[in-house]
Protein backbone atom coordinates (compact mmCIF):
# COMPACT_ATOMS: atom_id res chain seq x y z
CA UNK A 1 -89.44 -108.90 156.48
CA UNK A 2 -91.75 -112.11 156.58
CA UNK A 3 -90.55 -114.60 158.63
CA UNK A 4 -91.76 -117.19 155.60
CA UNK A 5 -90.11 -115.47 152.63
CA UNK A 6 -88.19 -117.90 151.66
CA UNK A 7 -89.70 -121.08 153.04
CA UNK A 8 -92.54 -121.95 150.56
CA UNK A 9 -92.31 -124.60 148.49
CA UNK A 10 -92.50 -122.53 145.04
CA UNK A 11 -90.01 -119.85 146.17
CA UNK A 12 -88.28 -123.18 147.48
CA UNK A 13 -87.94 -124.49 144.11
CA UNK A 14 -87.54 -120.97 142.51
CA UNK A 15 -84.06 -120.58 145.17
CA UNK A 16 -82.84 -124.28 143.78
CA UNK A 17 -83.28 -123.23 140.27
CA UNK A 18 -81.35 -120.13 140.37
CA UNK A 19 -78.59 -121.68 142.25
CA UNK A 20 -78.75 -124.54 139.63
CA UNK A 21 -78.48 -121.91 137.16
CA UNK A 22 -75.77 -120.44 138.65
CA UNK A 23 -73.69 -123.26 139.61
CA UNK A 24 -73.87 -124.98 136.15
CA UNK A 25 -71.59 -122.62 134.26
CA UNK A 26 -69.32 -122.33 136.85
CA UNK A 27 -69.18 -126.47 137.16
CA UNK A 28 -68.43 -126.25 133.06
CA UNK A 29 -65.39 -123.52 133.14
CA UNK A 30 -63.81 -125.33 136.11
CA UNK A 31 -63.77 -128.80 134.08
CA UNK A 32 -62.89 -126.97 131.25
CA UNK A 33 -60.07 -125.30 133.00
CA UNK A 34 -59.19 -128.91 134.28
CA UNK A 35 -59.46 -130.81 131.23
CA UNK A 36 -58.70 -127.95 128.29
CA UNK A 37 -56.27 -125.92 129.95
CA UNK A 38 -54.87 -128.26 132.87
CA UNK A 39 -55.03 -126.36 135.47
CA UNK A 40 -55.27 -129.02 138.43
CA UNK A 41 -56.03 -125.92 140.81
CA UNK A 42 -59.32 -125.71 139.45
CA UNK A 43 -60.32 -129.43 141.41
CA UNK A 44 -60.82 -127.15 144.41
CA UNK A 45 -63.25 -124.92 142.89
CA UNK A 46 -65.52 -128.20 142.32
CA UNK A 47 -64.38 -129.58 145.67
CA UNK A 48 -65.97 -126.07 147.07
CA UNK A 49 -69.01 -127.14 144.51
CA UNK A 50 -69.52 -129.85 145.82
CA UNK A 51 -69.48 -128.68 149.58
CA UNK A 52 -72.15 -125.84 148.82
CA UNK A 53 -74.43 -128.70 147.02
CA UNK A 54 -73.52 -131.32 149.79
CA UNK A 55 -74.81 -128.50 152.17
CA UNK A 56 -78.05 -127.74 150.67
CA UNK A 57 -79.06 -131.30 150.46
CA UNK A 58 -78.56 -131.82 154.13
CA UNK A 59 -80.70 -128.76 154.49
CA UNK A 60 -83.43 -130.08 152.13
CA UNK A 61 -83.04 -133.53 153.38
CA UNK A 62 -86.67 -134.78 154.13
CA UNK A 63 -88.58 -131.74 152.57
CA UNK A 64 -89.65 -133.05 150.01
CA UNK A 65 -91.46 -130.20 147.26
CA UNK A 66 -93.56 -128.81 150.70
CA UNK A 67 -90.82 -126.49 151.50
CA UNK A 68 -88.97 -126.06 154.31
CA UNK A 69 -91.18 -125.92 157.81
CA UNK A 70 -92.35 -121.92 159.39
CA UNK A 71 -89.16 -120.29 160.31
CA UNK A 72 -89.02 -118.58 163.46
């Protein structure tokens, strides 16, 4: 496997957007199991959300739309 498979700026990009994608609907059943159904449980599903997100930022922080630097 290529050490830089994942670390170009369009498969970069192409990574965010499918985690965007994925995240989305699962932000939009937890808030509506929160505000529809009240189920307070479902606060640590975004809490958990939020933690992933929080996670990739800090990863991304400083890259800009280059892409990460050569992995080794």
């Amino acid at each position: 496997m290529d050490a830089s498979r994942f670390t170009g700026s369009a498969r970069t990009m192409r990574n965010l957007r499918v985690t965007i994608w994925i995240t989305v609907p699962c932000v939009l059943l937890l808030l509506f199991l929160i505000l529809a159904r009240g189920l307070t449980e479902a606060w640590i599903g975004l809490v958990i959300v939020a933690a992933f997100w929080a996670l990739i930022a800090y990863r991304f922080s400083g890259t800009g739309t280059r892409g990460l630097p050569p992995q080794r």
